[in-house]
Protein backbone atom coordinates (compact mmCIF):
# COMPACT_ATOMS: atom_id res chain seq x y z
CA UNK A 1 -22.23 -16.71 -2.54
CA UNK A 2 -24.30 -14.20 -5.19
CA UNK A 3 -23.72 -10.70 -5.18
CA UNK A 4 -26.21 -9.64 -2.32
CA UNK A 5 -28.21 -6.52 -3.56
CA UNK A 6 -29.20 -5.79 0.53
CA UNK A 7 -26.72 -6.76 3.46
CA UNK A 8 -26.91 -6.04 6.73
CA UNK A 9 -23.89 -6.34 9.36
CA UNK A 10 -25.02 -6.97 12.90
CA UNK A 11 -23.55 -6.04 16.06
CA UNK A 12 -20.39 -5.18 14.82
CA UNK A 13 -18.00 -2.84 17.11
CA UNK A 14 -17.53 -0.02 13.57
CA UNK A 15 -14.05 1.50 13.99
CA UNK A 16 -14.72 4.68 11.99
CA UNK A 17 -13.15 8.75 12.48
CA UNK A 18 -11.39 7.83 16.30
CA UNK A 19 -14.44 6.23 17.60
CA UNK A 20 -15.32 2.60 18.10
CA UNK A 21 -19.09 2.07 18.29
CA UNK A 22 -21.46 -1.34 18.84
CA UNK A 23 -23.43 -0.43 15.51
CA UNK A 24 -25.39 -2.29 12.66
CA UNK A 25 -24.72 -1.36 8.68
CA UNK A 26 -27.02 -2.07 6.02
CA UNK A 27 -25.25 -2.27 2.36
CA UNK A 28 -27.93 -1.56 -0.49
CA UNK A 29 -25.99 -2.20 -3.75
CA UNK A 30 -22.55 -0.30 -3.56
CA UNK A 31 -22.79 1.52 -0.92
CA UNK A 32 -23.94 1.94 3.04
CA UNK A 33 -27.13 3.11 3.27
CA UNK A 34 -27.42 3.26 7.35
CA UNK A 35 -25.41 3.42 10.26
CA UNK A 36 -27.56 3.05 13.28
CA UNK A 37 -27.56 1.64 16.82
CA UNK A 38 -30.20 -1.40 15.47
CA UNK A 39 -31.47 -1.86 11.97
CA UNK A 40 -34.02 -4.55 11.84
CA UNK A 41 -33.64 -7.41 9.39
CA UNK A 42 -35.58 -7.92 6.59
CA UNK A 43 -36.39 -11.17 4.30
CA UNK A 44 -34.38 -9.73 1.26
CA UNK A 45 -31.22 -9.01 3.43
CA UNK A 46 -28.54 -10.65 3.58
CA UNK A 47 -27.48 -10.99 7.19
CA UNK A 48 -23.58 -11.19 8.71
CA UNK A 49 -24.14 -11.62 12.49
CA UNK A 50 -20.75 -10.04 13.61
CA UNK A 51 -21.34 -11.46 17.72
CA UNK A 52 -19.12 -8.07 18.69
CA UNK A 53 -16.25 -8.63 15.61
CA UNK A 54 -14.52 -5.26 14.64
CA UNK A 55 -15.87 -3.67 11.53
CA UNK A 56 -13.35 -1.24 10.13
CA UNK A 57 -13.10 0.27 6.50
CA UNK A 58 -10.87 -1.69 3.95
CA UNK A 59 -7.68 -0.70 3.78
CA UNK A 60 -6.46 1.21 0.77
CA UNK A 61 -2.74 0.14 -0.57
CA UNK A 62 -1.30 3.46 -1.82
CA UNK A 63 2.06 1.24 -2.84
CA UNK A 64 1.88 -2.27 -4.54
CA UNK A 65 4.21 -3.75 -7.92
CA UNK A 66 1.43 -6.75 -9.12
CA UNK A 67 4.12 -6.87 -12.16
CA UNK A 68 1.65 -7.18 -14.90
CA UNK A 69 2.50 -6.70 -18.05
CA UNK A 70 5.60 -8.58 -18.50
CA UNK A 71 6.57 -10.38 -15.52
CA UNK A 72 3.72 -12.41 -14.74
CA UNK A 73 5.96 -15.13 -13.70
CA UNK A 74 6.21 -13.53 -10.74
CA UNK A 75 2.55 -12.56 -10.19
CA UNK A 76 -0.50 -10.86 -11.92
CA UNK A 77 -3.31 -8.41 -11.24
CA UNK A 78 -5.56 -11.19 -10.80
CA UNK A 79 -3.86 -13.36 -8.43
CA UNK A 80 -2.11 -10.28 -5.96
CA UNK A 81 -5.31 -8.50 -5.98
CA UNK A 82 -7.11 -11.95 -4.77
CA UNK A 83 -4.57 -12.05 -1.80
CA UNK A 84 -5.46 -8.34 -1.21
CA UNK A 85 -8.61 -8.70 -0.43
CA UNK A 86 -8.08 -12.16 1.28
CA UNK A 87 -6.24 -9.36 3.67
CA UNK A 88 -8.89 -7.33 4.26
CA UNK A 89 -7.06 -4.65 1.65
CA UNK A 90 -9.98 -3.25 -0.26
CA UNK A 91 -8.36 -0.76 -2.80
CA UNK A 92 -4.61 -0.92 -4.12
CA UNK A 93 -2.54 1.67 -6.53
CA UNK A 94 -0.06 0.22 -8.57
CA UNK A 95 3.29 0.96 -9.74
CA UNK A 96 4.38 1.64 -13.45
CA UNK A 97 7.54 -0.41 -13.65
CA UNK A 98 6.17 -3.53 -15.15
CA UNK A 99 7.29 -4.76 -18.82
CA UNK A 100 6.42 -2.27 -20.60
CA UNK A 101 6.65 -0.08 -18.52
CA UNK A 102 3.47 2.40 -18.06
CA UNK A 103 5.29 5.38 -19.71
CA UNK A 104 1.93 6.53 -22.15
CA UNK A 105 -0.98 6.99 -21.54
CA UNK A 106 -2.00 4.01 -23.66
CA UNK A 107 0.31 1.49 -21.79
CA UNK A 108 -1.39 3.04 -18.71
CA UNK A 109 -4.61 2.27 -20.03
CA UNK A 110 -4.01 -1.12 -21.42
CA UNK A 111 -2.99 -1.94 -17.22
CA UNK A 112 -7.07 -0.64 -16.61
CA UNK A 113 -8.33 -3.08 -18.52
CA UNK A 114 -6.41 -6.15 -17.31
CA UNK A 115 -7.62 -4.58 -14.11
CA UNK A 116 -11.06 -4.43 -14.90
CA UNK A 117 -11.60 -7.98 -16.22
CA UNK A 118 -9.89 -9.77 -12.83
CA UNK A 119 -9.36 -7.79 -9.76
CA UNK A 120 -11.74 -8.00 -6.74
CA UNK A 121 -9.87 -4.70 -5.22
CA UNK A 122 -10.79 -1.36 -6.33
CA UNK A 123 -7.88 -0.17 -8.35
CA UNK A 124 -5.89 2.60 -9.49
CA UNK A 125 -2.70 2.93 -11.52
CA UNK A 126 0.46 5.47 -11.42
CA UNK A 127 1.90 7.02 -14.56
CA UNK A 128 5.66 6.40 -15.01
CA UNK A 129 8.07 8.67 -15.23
CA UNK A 130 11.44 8.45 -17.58
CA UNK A 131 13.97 11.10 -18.23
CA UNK A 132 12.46 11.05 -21.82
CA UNK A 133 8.98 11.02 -21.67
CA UNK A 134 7.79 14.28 -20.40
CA UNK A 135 5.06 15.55 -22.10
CA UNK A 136 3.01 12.37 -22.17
CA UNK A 137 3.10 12.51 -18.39
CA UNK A 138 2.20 15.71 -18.57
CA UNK A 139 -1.08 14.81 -20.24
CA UNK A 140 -2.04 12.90 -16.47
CA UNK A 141 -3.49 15.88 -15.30
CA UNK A 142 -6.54 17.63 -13.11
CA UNK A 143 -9.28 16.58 -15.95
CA UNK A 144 -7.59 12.64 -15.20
CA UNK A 145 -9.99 12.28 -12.23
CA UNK A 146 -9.47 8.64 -12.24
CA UNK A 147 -5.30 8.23 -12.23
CA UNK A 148 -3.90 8.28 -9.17
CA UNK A 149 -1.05 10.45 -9.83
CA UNK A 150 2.90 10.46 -11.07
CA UNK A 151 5.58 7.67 -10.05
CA UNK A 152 8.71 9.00 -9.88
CA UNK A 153 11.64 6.49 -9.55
CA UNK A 154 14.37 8.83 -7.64
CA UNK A 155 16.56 6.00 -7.09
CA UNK A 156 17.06 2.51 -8.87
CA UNK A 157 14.63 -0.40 -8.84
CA UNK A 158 12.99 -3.24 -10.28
CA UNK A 159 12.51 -2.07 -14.13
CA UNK A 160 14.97 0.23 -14.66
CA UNK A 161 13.49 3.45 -14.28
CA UNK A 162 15.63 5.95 -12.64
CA UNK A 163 15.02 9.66 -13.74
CA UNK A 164 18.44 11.39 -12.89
CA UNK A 165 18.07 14.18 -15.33
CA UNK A 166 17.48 17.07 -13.10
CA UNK A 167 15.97 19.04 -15.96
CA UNK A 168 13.22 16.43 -16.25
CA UNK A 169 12.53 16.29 -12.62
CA UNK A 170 12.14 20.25 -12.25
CA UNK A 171 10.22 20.58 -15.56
CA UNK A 172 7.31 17.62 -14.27
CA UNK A 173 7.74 19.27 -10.73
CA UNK A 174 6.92 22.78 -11.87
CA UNK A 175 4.05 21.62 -13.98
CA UNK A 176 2.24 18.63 -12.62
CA UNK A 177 -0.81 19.03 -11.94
CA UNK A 178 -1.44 16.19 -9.65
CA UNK A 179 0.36 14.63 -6.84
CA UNK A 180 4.26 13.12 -7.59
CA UNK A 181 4.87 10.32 -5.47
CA UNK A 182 8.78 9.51 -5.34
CA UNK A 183 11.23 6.65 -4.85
CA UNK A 184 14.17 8.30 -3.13
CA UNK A 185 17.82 7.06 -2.92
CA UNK A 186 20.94 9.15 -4.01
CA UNK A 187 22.04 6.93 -6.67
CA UNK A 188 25.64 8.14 -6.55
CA UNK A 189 25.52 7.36 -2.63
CA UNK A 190 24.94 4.20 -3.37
CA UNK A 191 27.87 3.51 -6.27
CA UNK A 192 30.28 5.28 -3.65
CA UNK A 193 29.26 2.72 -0.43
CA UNK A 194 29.30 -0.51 -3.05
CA UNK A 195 33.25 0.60 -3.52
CA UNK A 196 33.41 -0.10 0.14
CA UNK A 197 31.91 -3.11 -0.20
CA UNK A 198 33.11 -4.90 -3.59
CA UNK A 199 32.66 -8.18 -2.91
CA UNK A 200 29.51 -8.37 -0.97
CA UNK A 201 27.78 -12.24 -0.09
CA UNK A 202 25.17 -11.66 1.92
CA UNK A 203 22.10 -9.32 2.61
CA UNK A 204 23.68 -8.37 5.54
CA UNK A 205 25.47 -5.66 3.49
CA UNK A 206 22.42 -4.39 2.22
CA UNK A 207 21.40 -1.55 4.17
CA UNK A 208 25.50 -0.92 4.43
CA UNK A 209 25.13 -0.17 0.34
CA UNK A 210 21.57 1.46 0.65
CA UNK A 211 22.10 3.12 3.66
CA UNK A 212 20.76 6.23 5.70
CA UNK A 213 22.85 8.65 3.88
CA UNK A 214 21.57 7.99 0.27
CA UNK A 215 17.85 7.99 1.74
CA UNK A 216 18.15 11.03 3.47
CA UNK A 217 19.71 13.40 0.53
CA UNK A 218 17.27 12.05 -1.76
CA UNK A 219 14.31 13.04 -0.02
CA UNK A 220 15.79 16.34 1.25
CA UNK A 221 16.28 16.74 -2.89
CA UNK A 222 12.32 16.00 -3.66
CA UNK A 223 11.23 18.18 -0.85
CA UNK A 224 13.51 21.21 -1.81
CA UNK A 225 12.61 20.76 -5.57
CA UNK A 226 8.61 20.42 -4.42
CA UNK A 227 8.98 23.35 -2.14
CA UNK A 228 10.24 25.28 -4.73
CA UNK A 229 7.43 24.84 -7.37
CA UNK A 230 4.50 24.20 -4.37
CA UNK A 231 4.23 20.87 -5.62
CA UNK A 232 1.95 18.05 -4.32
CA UNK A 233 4.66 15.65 -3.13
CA UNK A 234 3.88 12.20 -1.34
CA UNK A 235 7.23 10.62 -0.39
CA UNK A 236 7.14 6.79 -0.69
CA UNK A 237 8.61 4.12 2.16
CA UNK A 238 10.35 6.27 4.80
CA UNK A 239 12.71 3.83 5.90
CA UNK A 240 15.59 6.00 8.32
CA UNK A 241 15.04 8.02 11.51
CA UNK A 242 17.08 10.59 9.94
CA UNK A 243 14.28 11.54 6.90
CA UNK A 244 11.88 12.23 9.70
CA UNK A 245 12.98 15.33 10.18
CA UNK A 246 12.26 16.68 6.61
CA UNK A 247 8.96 16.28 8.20
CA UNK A 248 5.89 18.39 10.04
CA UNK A 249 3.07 16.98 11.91
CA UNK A 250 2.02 20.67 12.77
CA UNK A 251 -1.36 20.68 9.97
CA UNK A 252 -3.71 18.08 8.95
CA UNK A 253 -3.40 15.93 6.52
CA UNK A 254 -5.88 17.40 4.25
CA UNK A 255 -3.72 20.28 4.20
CA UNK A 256 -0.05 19.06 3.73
CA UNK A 257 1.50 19.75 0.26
CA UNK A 258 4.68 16.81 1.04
CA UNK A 259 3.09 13.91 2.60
CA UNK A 260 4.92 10.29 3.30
CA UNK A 261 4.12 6.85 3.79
CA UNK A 262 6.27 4.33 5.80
CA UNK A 263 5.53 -0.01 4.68
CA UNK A 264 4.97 -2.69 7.58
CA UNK A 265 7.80 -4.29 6.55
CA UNK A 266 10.21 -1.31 7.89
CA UNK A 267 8.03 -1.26 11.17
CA UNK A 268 7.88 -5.29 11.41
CA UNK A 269 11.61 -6.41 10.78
CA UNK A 270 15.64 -4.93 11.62
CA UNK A 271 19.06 -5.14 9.58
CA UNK A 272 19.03 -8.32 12.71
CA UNK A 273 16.24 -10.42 10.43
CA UNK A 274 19.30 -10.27 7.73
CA UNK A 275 20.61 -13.41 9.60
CA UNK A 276 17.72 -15.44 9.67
CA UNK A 277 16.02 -14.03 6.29
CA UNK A 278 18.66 -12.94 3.99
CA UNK A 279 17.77 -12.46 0.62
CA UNK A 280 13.35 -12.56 1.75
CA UNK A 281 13.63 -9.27 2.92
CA UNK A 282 16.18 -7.54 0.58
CA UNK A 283 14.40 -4.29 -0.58
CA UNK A 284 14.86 -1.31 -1.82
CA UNK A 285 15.14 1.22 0.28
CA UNK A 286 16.36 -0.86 2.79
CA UNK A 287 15.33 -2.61 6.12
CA UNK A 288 17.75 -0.73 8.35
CA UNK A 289 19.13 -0.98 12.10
CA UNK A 290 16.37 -1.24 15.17
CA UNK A 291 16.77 2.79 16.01
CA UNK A 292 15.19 3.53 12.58
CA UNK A 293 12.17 1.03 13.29
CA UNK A 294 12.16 2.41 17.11
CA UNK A 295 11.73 6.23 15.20
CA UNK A 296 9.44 4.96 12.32
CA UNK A 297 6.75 3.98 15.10
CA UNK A 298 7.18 6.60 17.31
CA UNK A 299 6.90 9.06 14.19
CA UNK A 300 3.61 7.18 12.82
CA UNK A 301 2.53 7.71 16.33
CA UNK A 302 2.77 11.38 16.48
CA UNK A 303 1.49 12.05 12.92
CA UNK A 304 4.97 12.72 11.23
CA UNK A 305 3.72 9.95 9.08
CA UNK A 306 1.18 9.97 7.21
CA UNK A 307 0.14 6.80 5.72
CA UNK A 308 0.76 2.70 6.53
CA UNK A 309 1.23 0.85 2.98
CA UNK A 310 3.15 -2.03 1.35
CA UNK A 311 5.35 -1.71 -1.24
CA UNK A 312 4.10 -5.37 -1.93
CA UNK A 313 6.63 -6.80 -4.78
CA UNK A 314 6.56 -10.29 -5.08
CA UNK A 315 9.81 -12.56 -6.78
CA UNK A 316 10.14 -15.70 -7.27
CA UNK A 317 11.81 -17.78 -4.75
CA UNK A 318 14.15 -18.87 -7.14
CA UNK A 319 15.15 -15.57 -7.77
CA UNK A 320 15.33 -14.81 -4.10
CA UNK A 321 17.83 -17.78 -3.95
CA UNK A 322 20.77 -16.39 -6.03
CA UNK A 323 23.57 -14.79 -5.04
CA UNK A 324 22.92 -11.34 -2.78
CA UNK A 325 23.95 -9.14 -5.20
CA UNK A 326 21.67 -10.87 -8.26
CA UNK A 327 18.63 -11.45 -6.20
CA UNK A 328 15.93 -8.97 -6.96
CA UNK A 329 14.94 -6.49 -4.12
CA UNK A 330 10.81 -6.74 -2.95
CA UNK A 331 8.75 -9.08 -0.85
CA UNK A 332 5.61 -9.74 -0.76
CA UNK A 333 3.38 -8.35 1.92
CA UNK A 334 -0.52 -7.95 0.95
CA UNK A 335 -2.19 -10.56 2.61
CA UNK A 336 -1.16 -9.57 5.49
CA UNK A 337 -0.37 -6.08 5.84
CA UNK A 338 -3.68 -5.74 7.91
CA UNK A 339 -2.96 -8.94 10.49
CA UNK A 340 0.31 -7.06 10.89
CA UNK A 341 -0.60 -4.01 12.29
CA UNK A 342 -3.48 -5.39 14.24
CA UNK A 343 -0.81 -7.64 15.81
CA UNK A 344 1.14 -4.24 17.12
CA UNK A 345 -3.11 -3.59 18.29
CA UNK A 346 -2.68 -6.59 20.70
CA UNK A 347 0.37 -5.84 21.97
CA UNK A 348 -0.19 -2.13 23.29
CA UNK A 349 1.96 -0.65 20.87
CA UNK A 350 -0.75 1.17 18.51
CA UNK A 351 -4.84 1.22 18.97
CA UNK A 352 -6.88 -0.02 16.16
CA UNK A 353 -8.09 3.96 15.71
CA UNK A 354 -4.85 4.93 14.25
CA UNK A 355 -4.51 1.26 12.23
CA UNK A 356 -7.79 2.47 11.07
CA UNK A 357 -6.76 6.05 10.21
CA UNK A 358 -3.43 5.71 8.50
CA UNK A 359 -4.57 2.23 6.38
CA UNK A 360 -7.73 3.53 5.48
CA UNK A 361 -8.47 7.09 6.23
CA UNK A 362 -4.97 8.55 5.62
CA UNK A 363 -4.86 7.48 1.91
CA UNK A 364 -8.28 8.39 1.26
CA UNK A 365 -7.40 11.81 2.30
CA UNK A 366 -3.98 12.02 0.93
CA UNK A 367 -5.14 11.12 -2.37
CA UNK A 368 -8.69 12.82 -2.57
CA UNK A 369 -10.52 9.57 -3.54
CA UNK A 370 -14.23 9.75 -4.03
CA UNK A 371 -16.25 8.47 -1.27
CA UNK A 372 -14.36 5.95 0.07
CA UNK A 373 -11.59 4.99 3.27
CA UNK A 374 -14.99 5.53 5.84
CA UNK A 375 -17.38 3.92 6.94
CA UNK A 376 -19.97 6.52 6.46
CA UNK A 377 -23.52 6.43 5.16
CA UNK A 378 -23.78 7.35 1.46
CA UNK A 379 -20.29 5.83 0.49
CA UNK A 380 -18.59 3.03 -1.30
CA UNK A 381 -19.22 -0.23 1.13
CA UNK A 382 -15.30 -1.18 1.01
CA UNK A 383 -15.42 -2.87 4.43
CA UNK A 384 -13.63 -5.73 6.50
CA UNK A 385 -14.72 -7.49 9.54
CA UNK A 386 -11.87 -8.93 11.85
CA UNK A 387 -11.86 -10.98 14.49
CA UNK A 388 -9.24 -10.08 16.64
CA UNK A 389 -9.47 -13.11 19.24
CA UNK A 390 -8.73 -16.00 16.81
CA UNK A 391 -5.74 -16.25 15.69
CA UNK A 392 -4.31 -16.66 12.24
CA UNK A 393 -0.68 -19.21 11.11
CA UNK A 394 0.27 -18.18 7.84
CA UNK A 395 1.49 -20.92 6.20
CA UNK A 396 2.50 -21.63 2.55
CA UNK A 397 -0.74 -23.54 1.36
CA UNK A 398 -2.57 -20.20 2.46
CA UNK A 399 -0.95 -18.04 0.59
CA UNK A 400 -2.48 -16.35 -2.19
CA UNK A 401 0.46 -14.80 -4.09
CA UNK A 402 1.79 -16.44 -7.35
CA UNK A 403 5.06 -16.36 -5.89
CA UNK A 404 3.99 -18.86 -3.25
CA UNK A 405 6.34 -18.28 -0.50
CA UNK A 406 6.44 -15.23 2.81
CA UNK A 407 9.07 -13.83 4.96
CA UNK A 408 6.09 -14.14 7.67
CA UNK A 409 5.79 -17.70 6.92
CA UNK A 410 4.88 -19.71 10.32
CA UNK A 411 3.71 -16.76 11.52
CA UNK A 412 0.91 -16.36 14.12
CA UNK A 413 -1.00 -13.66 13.75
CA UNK A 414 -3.30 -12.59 17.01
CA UNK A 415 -6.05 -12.32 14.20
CA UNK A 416 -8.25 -13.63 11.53
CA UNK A 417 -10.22 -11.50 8.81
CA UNK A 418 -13.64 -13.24 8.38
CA UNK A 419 -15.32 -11.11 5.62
CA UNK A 420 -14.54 -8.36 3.05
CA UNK A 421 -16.95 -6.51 1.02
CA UNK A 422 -15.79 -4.38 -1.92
CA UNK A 423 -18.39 -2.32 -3.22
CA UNK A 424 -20.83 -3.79 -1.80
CA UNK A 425 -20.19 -7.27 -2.20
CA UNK A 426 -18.57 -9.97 -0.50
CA UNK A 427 -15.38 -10.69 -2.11
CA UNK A 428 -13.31 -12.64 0.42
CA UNK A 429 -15.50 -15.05 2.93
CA UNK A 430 -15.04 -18.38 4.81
CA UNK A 431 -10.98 -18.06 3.80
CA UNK A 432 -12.10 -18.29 0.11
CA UNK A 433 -11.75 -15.83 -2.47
CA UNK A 434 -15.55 -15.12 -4.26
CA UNK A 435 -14.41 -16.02 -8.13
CA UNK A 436 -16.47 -13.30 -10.45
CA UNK A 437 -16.86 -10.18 -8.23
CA UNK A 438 -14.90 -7.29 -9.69
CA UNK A 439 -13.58 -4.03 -8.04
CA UNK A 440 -13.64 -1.01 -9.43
CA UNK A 441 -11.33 2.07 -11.46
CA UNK A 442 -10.93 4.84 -8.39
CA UNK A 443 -12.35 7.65 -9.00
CA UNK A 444 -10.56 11.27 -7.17
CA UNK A 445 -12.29 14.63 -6.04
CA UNK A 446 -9.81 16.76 -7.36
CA UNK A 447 -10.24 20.86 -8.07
């Protein structure tokens, strides 16, 4: 399918700002022109009959490790951006621990242009953080309107990139001038549990090691240090019921200073998937007991959190099959971060408004990015229709992901996405990928 230069999306039900509407869209190059009630075709258009689908705005990843440089043997840009959009995921922002990792602002560009030549998702990229490398992160600031911000690993990882020097964190703190988000866990609560666990052989014992404790005083940390300087925090994968309370849902998002994001896989799956998963769902911080998924959704509920992402990190499944305490923490998750929530849609548990508003909206806000995460007339056309009646297996010849294997394998999803547009033009159609349609470098409406 060419790059259409008109489209026009019938009768699609447009979940947009709360409201679901039976609308039509017109797309003239990048962006929506018109939102109306009917829009009459035209011989140059390009026409997607929706017949009633849902039309909601693509969803914007604010957490995702695609491992390029350096560990493309686990996946790339190219082929974890492919599955995003084969999601309905529309935008992404990736983390610096690759190989290097993204600790100048030349590594950080060098990431851009992989980007550039490969990904159908939009695309941003986080600067890294070290406990030596201060002032070049410095240099990502308010005049870098097209960086997403500062990753700050809090707590131990894939790549090795743990900033314990409190000096360092208080000197980026007081001067960064855009937002820190932060990987939290106490790394000295989590030497002190694995002496009451020395020999453990299973991932049972994960969230025993990584537990509640070392979440919760490493977030209380980043908050205290934030709120001391008035920094713009955003607190990566809320995974305990016990953080929640370093949280407020009394103002709106636009005008939170610490902001958080919570990853489907801590809403989807218990410590009780150990058994049957192991290994798969080892991650850092850790999928936890059912009370902390029973607050996580009743939190995301009531606004305490603030955005629905990821943390997609793919491994190999060799990799995944040594030993608990070798095997790499991450899974991956894009493809079907979106089929995931609008599961929860079909059983009662959330409306397709707030899927809507914390995949799409939520990050647009939290991040300031230009014109995009709405479906309104004048911006980016980053859209994805769903059909919510026909449902979706996910088995291993559909996945997308280098790594070629899914916790959520055999899987039926209550849904199926049928098209995704990314600026514009259809990327993702038919359950195929369109090969030589590129995204494009975020851009963020920053003071």
């Amino acid at each position: 399918m060419p790059i259409m230069n008109k489209i026009l999306i019938k009768n699609a039900h447009v979940v947009n700002e709360g409201t679901i509407k039976l609308q039509d869209v017109l797309i003239v190059g990048q962006r929506i022109e018109r939102i109306d009630a009917s829009i009459s075709a035209t011989p140059e258009m390009h026409v997607i009959d929706a017949n009633g689908n849902y039309l909601l705005p693509g969803a914007i990843d604010d957490q995702v490790h695609f491992r390029e440089p350096g560990l493309t043997h686990k996946a790339s840009i190219q082929t974890e951006s492919r599955a995003a959009v084969a999601g309905g995921v529309t935008t992404f922002m990736e983390m610096p621990n690759t190989v290097p990792a993204a600790l100048t602002q030349e590594l950080l560009e060098q990431k851009y242009a992989i980007a550039s030549a490969c990904s159908p998702a939009n695309y941003s990229f986080f600067m890294g953080v070290s406990n030596d490398n201060v002032e070049e992160v410095l240099k990502t600031n308010k005049k870098k309107k097209d960086i997403c911000g500062i990753k700050i690993f809090m707590g131990s990882s894939t790549g090795n990139m743990l900033v314990d020097n409190y000096t360092v964190l208080h000197k980026i703190f007081s001067e960064a001038e855009v937002l820190i988000a932060t990987h939290c866990e106490t790394e000295a609560v989590v030497a002190a549990n694995k002496l009451n666990y020395p020999n453990p052989d299973h991932a049972r014992f994960h969230p025993l090691i990584r537990d509640v404790h070392a979440c919760y005083e490493s977030t209380l940390a980043a908050i205290q240090i934030a709120q001391q300087y008035d920094t713009r925090l955003h607190v990566l994968h809320i995974s305990t019921a016990k953080e929640l309370g370093l949280f407020s849902n009394m103002l709106p998002l636009k005008d939170k200073k610490i902001t958080n994001e919570v990853c489907v896989h801590h809403l989807h799956f218990t410590a009780d998937d150990y058994e049957r998963l192991g290994n798969q769902i080892k991650c850092n911080p850790a999928i936890k007991a059912p009370e902390n998924k029973e607050a996580l959704w009743k939190a995301l509920l009531d606004d305490t959190l603030d955005i629905i992402a990821t943390d997609h990190a793919p491994h190999t499944w060799e990799e995944k099959q040594q030993a608990y305490s070798a095997a790499p923490a991450g899974l991956p998750l894009v493809q079907h971060s979106v089929q995931m929530m609008l599961s929860y849609v079909k059983k009662g548990i959330i409306s397709i408004e707030k899927v809507v508003e914390k995949m799409a909206h939520a990050p647009a806000i939290c991040f300031q990015i230009a014109e995009r995460g709405f479906i309104r007339e004048g911006y980016y056309a980053d859209l994805v229709l769903v059909d919510l009646d026909t449902p979706t297996t996910v088995t291993k010849a559909s996945l997308l992901y280098k790594c070629q294997w899914s916790p959520l394998e055999g899987t039926e999803f209550t849904s199926s996405i049928h098209t995704t547009i990314v600026n514009g033009a259809i990327v993702y159609e038919q359950a195929k990928v369109v090969d030589g349609v590129y995204g494009m470098r975020l851009k963020f409406d920053r003071a």
